[in-house]
N, C-alpha and C. Protein backbone atom coordinates (compact mmCIF):
# COMPACT_ATOMS: atom_id res chain seq x y z
N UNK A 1 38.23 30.23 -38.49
CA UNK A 1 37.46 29.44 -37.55
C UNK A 1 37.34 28.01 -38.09
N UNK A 2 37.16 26.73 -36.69
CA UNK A 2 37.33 25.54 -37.42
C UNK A 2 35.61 24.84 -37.41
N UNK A 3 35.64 24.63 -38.82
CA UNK A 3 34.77 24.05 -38.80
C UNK A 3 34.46 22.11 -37.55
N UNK A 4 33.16 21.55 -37.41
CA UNK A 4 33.52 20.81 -36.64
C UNK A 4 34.54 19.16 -37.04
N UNK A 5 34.24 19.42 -38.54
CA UNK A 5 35.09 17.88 -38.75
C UNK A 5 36.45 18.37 -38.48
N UNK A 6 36.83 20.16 -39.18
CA UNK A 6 38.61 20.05 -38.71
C UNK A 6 38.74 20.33 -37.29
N UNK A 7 37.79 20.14 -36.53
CA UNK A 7 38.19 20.67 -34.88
C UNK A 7 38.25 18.96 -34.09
N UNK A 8 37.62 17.50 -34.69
CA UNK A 8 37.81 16.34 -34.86
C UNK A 8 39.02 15.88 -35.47
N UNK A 9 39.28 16.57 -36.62
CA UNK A 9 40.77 16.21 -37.28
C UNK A 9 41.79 16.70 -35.92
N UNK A 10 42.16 17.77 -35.72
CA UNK A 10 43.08 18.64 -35.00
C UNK A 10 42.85 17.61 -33.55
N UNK A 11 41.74 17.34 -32.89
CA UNK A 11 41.95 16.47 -31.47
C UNK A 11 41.98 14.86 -32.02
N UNK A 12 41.92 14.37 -33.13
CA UNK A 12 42.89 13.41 -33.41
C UNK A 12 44.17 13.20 -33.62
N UNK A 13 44.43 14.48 -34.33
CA UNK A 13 46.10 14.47 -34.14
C UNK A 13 46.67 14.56 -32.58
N UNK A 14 45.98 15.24 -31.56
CA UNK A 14 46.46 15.13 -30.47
C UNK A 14 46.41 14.19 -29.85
N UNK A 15 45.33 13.25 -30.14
CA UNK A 15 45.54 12.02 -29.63
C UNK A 15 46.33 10.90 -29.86
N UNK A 16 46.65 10.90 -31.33
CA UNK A 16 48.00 10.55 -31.99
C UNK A 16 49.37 11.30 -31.23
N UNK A 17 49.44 12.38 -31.03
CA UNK A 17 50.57 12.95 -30.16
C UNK A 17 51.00 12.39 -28.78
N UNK A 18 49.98 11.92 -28.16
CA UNK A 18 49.98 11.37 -27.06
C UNK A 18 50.38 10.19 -26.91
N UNK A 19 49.71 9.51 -28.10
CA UNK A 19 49.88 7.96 -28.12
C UNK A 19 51.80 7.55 -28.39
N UNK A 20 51.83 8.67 -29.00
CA UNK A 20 53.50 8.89 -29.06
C UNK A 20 54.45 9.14 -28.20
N UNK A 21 53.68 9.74 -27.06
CA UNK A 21 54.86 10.29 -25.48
C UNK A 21 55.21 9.68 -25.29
N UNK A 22 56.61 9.54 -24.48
CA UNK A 22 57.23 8.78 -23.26
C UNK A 22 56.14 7.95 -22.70
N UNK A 23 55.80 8.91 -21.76
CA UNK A 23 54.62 8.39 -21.04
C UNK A 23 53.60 7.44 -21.32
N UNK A 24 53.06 7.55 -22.45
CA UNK A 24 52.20 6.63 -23.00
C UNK A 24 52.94 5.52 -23.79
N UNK A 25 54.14 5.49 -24.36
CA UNK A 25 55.27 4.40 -24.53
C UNK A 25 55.33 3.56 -23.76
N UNK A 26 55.95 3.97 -22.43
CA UNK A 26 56.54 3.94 -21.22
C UNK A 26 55.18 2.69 -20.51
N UNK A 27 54.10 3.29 -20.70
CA UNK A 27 52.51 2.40 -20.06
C UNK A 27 52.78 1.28 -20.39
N UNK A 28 52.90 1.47 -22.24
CA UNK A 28 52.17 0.55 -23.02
C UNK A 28 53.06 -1.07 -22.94
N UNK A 29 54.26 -0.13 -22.38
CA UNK A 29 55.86 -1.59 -22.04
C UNK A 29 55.47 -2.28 -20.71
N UNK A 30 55.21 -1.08 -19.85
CA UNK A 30 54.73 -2.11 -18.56
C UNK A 30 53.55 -2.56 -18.70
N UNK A 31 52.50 -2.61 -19.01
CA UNK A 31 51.26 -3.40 -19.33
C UNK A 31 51.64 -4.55 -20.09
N UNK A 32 52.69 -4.69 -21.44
CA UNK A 32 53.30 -5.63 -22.21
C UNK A 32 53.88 -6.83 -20.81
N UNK A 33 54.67 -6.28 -20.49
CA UNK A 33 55.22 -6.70 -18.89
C UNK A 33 54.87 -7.41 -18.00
N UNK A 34 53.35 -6.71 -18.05
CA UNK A 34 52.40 -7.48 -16.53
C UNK A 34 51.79 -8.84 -17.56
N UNK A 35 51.00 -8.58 -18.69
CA UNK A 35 50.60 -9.58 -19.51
C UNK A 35 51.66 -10.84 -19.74
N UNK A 36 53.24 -10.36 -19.85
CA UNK A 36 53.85 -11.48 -19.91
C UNK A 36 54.38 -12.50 -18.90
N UNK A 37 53.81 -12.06 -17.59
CA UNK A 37 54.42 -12.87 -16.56
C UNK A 37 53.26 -13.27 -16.36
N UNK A 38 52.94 -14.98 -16.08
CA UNK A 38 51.99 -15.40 -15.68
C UNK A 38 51.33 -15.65 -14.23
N UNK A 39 52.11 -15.43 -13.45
CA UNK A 39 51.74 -15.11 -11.85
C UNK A 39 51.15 -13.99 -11.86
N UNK A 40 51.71 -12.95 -12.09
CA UNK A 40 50.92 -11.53 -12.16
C UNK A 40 49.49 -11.49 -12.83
N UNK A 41 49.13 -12.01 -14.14
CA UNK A 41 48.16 -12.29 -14.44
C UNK A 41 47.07 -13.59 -13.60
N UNK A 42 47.31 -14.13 -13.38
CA UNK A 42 46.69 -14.95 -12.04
C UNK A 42 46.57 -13.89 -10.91
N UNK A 43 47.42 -13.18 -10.54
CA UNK A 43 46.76 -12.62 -9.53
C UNK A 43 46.06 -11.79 -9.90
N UNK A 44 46.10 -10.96 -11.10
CA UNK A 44 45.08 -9.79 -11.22
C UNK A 44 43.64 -10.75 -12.23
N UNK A 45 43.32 -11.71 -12.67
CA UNK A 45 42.19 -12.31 -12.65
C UNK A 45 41.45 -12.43 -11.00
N UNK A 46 42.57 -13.48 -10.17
CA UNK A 46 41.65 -13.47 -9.11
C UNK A 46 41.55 -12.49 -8.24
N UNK A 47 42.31 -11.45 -8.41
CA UNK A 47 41.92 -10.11 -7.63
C UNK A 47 40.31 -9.59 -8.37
N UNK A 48 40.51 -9.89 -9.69
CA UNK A 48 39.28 -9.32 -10.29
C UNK A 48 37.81 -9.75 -9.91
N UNK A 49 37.60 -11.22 -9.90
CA UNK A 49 36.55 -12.46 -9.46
C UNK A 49 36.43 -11.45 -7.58
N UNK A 50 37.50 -11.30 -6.91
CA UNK A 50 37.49 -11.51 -5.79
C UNK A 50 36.61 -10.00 -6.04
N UNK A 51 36.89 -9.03 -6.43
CA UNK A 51 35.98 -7.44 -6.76
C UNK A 51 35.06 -7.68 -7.21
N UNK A 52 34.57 -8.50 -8.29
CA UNK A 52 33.34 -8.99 -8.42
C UNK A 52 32.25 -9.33 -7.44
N UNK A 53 33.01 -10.36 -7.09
CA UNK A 53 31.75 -11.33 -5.91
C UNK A 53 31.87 -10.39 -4.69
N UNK A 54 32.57 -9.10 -4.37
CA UNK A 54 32.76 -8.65 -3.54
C UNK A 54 31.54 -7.40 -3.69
N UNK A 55 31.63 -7.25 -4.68
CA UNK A 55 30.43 -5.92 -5.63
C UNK A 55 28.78 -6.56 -4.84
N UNK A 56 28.29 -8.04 -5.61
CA UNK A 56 27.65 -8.54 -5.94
C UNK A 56 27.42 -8.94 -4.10
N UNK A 57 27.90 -9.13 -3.30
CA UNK A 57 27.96 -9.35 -2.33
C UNK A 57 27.95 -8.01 -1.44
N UNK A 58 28.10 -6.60 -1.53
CA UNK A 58 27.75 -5.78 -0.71
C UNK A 58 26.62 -5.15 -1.33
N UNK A 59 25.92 -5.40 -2.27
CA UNK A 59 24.65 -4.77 -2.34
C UNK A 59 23.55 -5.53 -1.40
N UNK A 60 23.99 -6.49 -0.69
CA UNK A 60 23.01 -7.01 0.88
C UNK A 60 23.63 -6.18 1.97
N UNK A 61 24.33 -5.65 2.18
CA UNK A 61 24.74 -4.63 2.95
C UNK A 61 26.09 -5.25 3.60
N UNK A 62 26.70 -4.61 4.69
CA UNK A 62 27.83 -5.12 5.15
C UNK A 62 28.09 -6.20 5.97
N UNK A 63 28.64 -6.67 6.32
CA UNK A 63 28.90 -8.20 7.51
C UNK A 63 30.18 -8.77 7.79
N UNK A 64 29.98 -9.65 8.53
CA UNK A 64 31.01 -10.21 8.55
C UNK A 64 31.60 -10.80 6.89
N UNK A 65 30.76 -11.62 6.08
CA UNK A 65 31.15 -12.05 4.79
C UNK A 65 31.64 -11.03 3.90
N UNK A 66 31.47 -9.79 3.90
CA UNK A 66 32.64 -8.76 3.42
C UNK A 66 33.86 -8.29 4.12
N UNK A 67 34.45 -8.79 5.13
CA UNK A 67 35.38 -8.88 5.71
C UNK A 67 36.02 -9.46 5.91
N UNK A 68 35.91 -11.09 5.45
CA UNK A 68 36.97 -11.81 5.02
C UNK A 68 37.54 -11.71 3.50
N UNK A 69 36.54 -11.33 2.65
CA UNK A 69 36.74 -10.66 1.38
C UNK A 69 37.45 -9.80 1.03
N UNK A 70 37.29 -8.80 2.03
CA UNK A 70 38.09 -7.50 2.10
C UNK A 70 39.59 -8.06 2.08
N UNK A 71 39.74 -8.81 3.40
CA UNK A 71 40.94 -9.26 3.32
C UNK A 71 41.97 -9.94 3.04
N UNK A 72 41.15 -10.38 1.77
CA UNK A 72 41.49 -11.31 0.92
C UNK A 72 42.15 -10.50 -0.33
N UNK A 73 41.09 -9.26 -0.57
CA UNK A 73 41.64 -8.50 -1.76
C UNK A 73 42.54 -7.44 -1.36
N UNK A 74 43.06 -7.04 0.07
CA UNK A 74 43.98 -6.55 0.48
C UNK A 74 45.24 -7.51 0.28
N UNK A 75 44.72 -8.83 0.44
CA UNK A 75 46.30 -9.74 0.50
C UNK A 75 46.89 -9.71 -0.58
N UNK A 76 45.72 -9.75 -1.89
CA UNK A 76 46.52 -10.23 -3.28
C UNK A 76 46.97 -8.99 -3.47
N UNK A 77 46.66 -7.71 -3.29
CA UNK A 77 47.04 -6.19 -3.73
C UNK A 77 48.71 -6.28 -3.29
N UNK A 78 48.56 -6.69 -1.73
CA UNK A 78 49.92 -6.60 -1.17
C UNK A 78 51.23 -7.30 -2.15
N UNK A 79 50.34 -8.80 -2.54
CA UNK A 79 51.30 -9.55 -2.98
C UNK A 79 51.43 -9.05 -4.24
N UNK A 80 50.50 -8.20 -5.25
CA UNK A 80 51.20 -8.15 -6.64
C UNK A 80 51.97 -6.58 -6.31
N UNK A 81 52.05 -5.91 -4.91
CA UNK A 81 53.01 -5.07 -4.66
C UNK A 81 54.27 -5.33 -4.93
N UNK A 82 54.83 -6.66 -4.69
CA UNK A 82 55.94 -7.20 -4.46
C UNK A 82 56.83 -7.55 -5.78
N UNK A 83 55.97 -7.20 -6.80
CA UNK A 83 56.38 -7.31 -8.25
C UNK A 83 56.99 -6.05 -8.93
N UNK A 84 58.20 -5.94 -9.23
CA UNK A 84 58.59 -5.14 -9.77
C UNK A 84 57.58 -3.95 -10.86
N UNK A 85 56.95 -5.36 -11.81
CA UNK A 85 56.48 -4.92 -13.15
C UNK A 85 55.26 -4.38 -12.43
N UNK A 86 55.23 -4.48 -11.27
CA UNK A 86 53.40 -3.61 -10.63
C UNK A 86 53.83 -2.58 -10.55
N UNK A 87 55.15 -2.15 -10.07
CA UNK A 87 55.23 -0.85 -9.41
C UNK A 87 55.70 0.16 -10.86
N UNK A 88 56.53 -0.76 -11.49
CA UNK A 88 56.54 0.12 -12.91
C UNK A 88 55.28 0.51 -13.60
N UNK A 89 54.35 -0.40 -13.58
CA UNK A 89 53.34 -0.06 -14.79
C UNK A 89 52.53 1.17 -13.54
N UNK A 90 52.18 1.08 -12.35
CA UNK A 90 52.09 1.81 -11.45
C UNK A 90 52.31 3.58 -11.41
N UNK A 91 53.82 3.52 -11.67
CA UNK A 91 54.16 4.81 -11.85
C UNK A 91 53.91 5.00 -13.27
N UNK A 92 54.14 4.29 -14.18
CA UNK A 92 53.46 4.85 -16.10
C UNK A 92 52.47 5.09 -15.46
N UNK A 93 51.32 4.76 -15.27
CA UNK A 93 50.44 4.51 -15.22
C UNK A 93 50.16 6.03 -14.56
N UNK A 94 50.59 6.54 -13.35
CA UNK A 94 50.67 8.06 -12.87
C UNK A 94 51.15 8.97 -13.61
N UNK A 95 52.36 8.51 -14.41
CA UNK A 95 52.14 9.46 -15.28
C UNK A 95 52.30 10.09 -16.59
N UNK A 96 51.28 8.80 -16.84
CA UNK A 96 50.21 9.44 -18.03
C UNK A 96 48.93 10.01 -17.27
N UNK A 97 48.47 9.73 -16.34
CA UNK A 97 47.80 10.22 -15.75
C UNK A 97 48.37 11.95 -15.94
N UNK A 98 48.98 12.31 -14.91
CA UNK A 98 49.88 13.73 -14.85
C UNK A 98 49.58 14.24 -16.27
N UNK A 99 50.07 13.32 -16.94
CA UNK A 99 50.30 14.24 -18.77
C UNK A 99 48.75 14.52 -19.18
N UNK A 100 47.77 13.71 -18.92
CA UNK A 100 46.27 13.86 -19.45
C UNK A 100 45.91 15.08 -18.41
N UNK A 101 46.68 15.31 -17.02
CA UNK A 101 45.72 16.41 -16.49
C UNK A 101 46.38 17.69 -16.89
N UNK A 102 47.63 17.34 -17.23
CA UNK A 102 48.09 18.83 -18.02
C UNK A 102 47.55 19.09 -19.46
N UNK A 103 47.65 18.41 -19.81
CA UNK A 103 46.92 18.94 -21.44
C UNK A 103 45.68 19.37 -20.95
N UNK A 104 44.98 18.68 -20.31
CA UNK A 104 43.34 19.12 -19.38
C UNK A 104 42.87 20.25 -19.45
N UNK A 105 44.21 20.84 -18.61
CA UNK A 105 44.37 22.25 -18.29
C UNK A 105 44.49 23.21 -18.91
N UNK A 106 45.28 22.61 -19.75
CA UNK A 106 46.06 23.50 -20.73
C UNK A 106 44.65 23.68 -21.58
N UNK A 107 44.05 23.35 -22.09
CA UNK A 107 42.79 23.03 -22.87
C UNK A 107 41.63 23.73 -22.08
N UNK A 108 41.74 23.94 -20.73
CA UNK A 108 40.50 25.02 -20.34
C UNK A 108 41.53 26.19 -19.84
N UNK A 109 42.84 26.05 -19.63
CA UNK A 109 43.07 27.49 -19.62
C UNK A 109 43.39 28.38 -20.80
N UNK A 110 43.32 27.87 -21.90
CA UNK A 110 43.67 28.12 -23.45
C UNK A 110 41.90 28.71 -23.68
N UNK A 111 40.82 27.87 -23.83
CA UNK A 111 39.47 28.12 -23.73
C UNK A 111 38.93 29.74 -22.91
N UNK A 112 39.65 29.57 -21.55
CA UNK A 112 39.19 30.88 -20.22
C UNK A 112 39.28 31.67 -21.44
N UNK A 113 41.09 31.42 -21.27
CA UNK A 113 41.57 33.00 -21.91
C UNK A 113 40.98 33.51 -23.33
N UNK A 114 40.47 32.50 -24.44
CA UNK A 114 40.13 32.67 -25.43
C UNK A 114 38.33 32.91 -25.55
N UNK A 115 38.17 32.61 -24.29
CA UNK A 115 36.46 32.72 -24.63
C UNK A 115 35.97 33.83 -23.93
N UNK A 116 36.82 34.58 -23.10
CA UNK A 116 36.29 35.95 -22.17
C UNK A 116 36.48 36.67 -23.39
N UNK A 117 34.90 37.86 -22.96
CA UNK A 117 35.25 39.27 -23.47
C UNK A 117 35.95 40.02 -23.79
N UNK A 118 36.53 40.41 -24.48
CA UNK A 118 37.91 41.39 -24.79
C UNK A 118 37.41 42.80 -24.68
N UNK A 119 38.03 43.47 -23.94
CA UNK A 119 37.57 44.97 -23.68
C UNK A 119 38.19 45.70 -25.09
């Protein structure tokens, strides 16, 4: 049985395992990617400001002034669609997602089977 620092050791190594996948490789190049083109970063600052003041602005409730907003942060979404390096870091980005919900799983269906009663 593991005590709790080696049951901390053992899910650090897995997190080290991970940090090693494809998948999490694969992220870490398209994020490198989006950071190095400077249009893309302009748009995802002012996409960000625009979610901000958009936050800060529907806690008065809805109106017309969140609807030109809206469609403002629909436009820039569209336009950093149009970027290759969006749609790559996009799909990394799904899946490492995918890979975190399988280990997930794997980790409570490993648990079910190991923590029921044994006749």
């Amino acid at each position: 049985m593991l005590d709790r620092n080696e049951l901390w050791a053992q899910a650090s190594e897995l997190g080290q395992l991970l940090t090693e996948s494809p998948q999490v490789v694969a992220f870490k190049a398209a994020q490198a990617a989006l950071e190095n083109k400077p249009a893309i970063k302009n748009l995802m600052n002012r996409l960000q400001e625009m979610q901000e003041q958009y936050q800060s602005l529907s806690q008065y409730g809805s109106g017309p002034h969140l609807k030109g907003l809206e469609e403002s942060i629909q436009a820039v979404l569209k336009e950093l669609d149009q970027y290759p390096e969006v749609q790559t870091y996009k799909e990394a980005m799904h899946d490492v997602d995918v890979l975190l919900k399988e280990v997930t799983q794997l980790l409570a269906s490993t648990l079910s089977e190991n923590a029921s009663p044994r006749s």
